[in-house]
Protein backbone atom coordinates (compact mmCIF):
# COMPACT_ATOMS: atom_id res chain seq x y z
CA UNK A 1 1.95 -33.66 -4.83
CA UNK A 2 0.51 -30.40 -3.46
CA UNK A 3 -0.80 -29.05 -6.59
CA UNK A 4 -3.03 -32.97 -6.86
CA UNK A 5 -3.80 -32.18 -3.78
CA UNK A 6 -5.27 -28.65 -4.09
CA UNK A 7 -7.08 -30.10 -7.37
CA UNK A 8 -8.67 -32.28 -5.64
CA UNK A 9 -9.94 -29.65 -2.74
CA UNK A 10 -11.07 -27.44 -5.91
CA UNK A 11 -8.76 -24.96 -5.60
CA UNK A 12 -7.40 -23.91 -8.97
CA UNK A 13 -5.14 -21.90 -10.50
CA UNK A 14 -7.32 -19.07 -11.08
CA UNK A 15 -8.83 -18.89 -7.63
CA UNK A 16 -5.02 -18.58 -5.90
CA UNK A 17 -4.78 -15.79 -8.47
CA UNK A 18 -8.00 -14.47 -7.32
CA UNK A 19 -7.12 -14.49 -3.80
CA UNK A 20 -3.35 -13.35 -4.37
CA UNK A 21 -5.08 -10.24 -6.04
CA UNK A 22 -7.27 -9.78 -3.84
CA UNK A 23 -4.89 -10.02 -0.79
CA UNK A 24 -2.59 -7.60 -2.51
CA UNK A 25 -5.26 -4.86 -2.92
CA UNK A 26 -6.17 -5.03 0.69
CA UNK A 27 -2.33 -4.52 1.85
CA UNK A 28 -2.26 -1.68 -1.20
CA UNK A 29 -5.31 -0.03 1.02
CA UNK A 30 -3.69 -0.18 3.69
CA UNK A 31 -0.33 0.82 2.94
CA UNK A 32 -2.04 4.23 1.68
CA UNK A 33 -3.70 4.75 4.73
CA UNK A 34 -1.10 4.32 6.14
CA UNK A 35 0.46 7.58 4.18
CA UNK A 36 -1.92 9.43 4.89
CA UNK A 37 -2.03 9.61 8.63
CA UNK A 38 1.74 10.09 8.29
CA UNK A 39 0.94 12.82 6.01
CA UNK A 40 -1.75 13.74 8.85
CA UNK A 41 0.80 13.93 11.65
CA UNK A 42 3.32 15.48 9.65
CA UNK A 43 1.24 18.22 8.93
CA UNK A 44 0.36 18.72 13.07
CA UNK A 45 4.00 18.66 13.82
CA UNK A 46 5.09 21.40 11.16
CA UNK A 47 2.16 23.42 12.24
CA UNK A 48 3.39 23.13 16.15
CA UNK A 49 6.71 24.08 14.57
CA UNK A 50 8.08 21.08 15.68
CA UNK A 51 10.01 19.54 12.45
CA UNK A 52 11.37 22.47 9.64
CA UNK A 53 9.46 23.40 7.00
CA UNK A 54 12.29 22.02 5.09
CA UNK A 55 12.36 18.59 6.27
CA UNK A 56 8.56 18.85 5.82
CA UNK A 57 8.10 19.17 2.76
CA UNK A 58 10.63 16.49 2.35
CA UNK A 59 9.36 14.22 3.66
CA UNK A 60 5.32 14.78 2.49
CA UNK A 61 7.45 14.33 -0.97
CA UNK A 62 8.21 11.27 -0.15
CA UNK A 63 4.97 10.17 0.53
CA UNK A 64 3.57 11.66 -2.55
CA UNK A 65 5.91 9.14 -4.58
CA UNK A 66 5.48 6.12 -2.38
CA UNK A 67 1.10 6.87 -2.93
CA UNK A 68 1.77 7.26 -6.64
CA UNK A 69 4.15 4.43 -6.46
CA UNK A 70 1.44 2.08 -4.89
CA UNK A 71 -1.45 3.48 -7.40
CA UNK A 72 0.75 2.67 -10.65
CA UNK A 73 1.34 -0.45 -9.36
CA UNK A 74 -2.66 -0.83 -8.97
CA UNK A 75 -3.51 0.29 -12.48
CA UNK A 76 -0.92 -2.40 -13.99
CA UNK A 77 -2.75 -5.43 -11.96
């Protein structure tokens, strides 16, 4: 019944597809800003010696996947 109704408020297929896309680029965005003020403070507390250069580099490695991670999944949309 929802999907008559939707037809009939011209909302098709296509445009939730549209939108869904759309929607999930914005939240990609932001998800990789995200990264990179973590990356950001991550690099201010290793400089103030504050977390080990070991845990570091760690951890900006982790980021580096979860960016690439988030960019693959952009080029396959």
């Amino acid at each position: 019944m929802d999907l008559y109704r939707r037809r009939m408020e011209g909302q098709t297929a296509s445009d939730n597809a549209i939108r869904i896309r759309h929607c999930d680029d914005i939240e990609r965005h932001l998800r990789l800003a995200a990264l990179r003020a973590e990356r950001d403070v991550l690099f201010a507390l290793a400089r103030a010696r504050e977390v080990s250069d070991r845990n570091y580099r760690k951890l900006v490695r982790e980021i580096h996947l979860q960016e690439e991670r988030l960019r693959r999944a952009a080029n396959c949309a």
